[in-house]
Protein backbone atom coordinates (compact mmCIF):
# COMPACT_ATOMS: atom_id res chain seq x y z
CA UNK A 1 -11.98 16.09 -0.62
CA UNK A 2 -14.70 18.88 -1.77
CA UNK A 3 -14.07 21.06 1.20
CA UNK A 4 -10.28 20.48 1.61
CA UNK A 5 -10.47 21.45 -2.62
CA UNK A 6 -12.56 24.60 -1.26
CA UNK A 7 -10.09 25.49 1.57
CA UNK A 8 -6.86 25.17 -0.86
CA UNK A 9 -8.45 27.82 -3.18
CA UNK A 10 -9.54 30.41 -0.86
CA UNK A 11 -6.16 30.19 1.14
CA UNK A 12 -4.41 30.87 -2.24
CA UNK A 13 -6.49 33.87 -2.86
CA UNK A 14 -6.30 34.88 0.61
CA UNK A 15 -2.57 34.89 0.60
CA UNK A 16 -2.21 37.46 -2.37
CA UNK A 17 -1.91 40.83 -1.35
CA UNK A 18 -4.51 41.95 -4.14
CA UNK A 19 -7.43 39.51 -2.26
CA UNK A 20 -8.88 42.56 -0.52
CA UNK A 21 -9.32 44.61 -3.70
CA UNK A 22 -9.79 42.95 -6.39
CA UNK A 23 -11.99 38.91 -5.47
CA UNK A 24 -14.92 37.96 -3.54
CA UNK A 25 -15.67 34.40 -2.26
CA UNK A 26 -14.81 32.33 -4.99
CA UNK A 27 -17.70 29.45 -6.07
CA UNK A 28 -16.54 25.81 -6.72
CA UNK A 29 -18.36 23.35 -8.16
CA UNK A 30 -17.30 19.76 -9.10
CA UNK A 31 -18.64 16.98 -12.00
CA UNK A 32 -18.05 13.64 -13.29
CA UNK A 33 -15.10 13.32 -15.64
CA UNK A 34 -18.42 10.82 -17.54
CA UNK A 35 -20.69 13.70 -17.57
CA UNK A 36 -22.75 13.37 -20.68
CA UNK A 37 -23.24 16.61 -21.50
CA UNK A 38 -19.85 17.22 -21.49
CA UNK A 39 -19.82 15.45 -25.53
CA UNK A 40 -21.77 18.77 -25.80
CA UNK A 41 -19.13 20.54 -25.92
CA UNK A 42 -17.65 20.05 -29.21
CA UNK A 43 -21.12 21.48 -30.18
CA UNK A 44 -21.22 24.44 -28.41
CA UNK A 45 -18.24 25.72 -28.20
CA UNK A 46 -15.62 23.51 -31.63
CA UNK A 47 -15.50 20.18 -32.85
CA UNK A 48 -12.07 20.46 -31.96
CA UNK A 49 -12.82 21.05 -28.11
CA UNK A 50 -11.07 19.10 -25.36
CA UNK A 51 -12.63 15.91 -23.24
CA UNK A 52 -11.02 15.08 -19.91
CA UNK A 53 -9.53 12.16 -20.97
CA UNK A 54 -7.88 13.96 -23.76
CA UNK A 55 -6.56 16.02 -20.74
CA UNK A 56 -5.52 12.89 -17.85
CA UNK A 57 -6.43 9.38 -19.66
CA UNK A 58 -7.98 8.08 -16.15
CA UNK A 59 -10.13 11.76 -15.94
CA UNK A 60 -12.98 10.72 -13.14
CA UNK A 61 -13.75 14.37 -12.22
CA UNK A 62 -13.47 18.07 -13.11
CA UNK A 63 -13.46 21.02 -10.54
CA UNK A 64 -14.34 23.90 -11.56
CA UNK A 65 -14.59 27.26 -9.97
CA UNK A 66 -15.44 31.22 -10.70
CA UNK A 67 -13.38 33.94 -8.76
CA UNK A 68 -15.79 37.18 -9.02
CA UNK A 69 -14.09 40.56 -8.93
CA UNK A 70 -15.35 42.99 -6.20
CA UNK A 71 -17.52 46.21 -7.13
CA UNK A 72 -14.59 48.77 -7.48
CA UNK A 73 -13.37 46.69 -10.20
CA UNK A 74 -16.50 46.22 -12.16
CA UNK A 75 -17.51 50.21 -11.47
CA UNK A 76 -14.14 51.31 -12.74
CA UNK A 77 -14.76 49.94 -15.92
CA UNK A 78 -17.92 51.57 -17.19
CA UNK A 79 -17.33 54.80 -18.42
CA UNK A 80 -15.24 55.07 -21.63
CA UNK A 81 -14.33 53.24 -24.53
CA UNK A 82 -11.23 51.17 -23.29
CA UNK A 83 -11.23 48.94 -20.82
CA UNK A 84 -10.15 50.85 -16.97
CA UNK A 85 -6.56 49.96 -15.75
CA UNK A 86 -8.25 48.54 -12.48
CA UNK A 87 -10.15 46.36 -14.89
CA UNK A 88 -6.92 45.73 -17.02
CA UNK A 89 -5.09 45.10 -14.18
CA UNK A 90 -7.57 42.40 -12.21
CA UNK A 91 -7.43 40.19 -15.50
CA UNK A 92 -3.59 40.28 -15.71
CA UNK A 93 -3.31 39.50 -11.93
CA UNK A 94 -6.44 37.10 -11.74
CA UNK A 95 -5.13 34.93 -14.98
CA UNK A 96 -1.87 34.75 -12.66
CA UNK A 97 -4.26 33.86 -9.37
CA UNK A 98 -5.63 31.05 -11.33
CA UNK A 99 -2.35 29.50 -12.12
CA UNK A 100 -1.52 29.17 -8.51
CA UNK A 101 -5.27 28.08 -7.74
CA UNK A 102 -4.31 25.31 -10.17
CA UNK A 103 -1.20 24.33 -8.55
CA UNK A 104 -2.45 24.53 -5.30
CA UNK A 105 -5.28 22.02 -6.38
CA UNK A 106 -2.49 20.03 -7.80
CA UNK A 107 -0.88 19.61 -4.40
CA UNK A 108 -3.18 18.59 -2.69
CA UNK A 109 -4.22 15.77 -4.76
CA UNK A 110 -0.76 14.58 -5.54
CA UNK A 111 -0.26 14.65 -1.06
CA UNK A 112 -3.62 12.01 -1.33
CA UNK A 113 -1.50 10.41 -4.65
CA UNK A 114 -4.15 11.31 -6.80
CA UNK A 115 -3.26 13.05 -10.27
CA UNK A 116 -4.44 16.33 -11.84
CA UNK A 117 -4.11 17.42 -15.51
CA UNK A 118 -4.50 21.05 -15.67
CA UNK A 119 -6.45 22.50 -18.60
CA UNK A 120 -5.02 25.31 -21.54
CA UNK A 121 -5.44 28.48 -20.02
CA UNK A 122 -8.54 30.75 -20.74
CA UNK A 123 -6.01 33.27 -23.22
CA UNK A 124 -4.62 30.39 -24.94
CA UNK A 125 -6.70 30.13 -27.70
CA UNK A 126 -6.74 29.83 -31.65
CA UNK A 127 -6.00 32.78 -32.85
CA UNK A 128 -7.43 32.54 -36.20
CA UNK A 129 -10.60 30.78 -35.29
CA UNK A 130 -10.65 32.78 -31.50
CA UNK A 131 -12.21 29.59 -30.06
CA UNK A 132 -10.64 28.13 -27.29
CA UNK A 133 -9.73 24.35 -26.68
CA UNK A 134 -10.84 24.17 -23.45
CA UNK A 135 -13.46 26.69 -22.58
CA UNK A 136 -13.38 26.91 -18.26
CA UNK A 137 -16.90 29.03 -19.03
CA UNK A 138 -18.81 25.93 -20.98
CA UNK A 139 -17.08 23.61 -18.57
CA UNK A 140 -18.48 26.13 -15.07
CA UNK A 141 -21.86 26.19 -17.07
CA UNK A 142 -21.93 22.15 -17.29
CA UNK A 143 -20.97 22.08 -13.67
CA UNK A 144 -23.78 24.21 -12.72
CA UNK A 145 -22.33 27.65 -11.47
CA UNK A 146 -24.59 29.82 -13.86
CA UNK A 147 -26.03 30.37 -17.03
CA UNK A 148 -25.72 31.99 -20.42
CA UNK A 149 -26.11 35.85 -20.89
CA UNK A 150 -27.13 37.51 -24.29
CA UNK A 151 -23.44 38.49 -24.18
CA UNK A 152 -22.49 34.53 -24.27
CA UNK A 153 -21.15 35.17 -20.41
CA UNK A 154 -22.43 33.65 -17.53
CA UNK A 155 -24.07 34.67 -14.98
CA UNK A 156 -23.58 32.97 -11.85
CA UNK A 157 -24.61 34.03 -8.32
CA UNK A 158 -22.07 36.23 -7.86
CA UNK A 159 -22.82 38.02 -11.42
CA UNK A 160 -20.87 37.50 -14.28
CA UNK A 161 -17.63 39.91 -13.73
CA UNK A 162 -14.79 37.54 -12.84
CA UNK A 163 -12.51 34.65 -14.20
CA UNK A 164 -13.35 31.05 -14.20
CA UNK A 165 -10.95 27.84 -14.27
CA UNK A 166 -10.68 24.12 -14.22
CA UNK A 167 -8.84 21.07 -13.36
CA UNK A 168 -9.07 17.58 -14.27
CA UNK A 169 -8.33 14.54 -12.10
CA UNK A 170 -8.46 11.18 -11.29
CA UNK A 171 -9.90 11.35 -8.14
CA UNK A 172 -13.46 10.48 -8.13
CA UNK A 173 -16.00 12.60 -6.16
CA UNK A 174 -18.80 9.86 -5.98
CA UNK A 175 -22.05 11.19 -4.65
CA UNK A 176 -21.12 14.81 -4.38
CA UNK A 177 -24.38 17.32 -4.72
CA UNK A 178 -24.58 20.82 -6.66
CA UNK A 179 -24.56 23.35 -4.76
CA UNK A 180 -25.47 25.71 -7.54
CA UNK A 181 -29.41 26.99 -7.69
CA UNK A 182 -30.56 25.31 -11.25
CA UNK A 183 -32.82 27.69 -13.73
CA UNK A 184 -32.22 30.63 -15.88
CA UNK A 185 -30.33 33.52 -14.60
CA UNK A 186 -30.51 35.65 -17.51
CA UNK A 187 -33.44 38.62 -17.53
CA UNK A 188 -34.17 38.47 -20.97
CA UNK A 189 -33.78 34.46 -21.69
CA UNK A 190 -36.13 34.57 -18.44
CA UNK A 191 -38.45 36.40 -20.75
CA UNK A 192 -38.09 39.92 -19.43
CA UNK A 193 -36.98 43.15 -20.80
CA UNK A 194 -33.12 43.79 -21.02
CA UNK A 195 -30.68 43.28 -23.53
CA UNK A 196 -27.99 46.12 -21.88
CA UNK A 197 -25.14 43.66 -21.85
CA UNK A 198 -25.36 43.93 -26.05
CA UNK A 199 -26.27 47.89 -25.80
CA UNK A 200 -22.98 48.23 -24.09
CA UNK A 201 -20.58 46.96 -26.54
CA UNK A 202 -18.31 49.57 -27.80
CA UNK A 203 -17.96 48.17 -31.36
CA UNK A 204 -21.32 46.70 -31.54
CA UNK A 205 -20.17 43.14 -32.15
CA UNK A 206 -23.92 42.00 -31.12
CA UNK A 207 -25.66 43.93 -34.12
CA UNK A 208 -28.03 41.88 -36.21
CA UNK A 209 -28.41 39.26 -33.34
CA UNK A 210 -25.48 37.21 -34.17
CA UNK A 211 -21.95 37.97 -32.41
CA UNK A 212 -19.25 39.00 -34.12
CA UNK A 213 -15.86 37.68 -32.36
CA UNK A 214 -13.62 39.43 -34.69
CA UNK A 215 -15.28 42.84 -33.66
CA UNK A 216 -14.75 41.77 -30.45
CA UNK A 217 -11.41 40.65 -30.88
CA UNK A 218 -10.20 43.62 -32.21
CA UNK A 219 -11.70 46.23 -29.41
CA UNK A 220 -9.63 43.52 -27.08
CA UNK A 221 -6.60 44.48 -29.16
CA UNK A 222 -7.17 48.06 -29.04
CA UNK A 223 -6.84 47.90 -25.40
CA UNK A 224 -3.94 45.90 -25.43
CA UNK A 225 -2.02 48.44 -27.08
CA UNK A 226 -3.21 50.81 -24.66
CA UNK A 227 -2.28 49.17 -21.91
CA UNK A 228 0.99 47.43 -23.34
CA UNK A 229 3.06 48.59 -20.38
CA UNK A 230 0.48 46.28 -18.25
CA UNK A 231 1.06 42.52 -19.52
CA UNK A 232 -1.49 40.36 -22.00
CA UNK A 233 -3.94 42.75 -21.67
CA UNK A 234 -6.14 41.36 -24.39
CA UNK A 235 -9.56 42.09 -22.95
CA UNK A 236 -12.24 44.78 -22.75
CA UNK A 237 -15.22 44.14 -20.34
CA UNK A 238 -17.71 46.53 -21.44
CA UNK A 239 -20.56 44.01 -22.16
CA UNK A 240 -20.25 42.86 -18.30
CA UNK A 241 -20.54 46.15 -16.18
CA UNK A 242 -23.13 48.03 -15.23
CA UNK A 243 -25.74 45.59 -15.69
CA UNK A 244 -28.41 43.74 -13.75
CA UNK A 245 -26.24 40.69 -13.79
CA UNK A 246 -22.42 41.74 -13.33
CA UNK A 247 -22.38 41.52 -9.53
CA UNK A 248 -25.20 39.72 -8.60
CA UNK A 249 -28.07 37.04 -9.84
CA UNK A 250 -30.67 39.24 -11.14
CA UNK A 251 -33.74 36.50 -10.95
């Protein structure tokens, strides 16, 4: 079920007409539904964060996958204060690329009579707290596909520039082996010299150490008025470009 779960998402990126400019091979990973470190969650991220179960009642397994945008996307968004419209634009069409990833999953298990229960997506989020539900980034970190940045992103092996999602189900994946490279991906958590990805926020929401989501928050706003004409562009990027991490797995 792994590989036919593999096949149904890179057929649905490979059938949108934006595959060759904007995503790279996407990376899936999959974990049990009983995953104790998933209780970690409501830790890490808000007591008020999702389980599976809360999700599908019968929850065996989560899949859970990364879709990494391709150079020209993460290079168009490094000069300037607001976020590039090719950087804009890849969020807008990737959150849409990630609903029909979802559905696509859906199928598939429903044609084997198995049942999915498809997570909030990544924008839908409290907006007076900013803390997500249901993060797909904790939930890709708990599967294995990277690590934490300073910037709170993760890096996986394809970098950190891209979109993550997730699916619950009750189909149960048994036996099934990582294919994700365990340790720490991040330079400076690794104990080198870095710290760019916090140099390179606009409204330095990183000062003093601690991050400031409400600075954040509101540079993602600024660029949403910018870029009204576009969609929900409530994002900004900055922190993830031009870095040792944003297309690739620096150590």
């Amino acid at each position: 079920m792994y590989n036919e779960i593999v096949q149904a998402i890179k057929t649905t990126i490979s059938e949108n007409e934006e595959q060759i400019l904007m995503w790279k091979e996407p990376i899936v990973e999959v974990i049990s539904a009983e995953n104790e470190n998933l209780v970690t969650l409501k830790e890490m991220v808000s007591d008020e964060h999702l389980l599976p179960c809360d999700i599908l009642p019968d929850a065996k397994s989560i899949v859970s996958y990364f879709v990494p945008f391709r150079e020209n996307i993460v290079e168009s968004n490094i000069d300037g204060e607001l976020a590039s419209k090719e950087w804009v634009s890849a969020y807008i069409k990737t959150n849409e690329l990630l609903k029909k990833i979802s559905e696509s999953i859906e199928a598939l298990l429903q044609k084997k009579r198995y049942k999915a229960g498809k997570a909030p997506a990544a924008h839908s989020y409290d907006k007076a707290k900013l803390i997500s539900s249901w993060s797909h980034r904790h939930i890709a970190y708990i599967a294995g596909i990277g690590t934490f940045g300073m910037n709170n992103m993760l890096i996986t092996k394809n970098g950190c520039c891209g979109r993550f999602g997730s699916i619950v189900t009750n189909y149960e994946f048994g036996s099934y082996k990582q294919t994700g490279r365990a340790g720490e991906k991040c330079i400076e958590k690794s104990g080198g010299a870095c710290g760019r990805c916090r140099k390179k926020c606009v409204v330095n929401a990183y000062e003093g150490g601690t991050f400031d989501r409400y600075k954040c928050y509101g540079q993602c706003r600024k660029n949403d008025e910018y870029h009204k004409t576009a969609g929900n562009a409530t994002v900004c990027g900055k922190c993830l470009v031009d870095l040792p991490c944003s297309l690739r797995e620096p150590v």
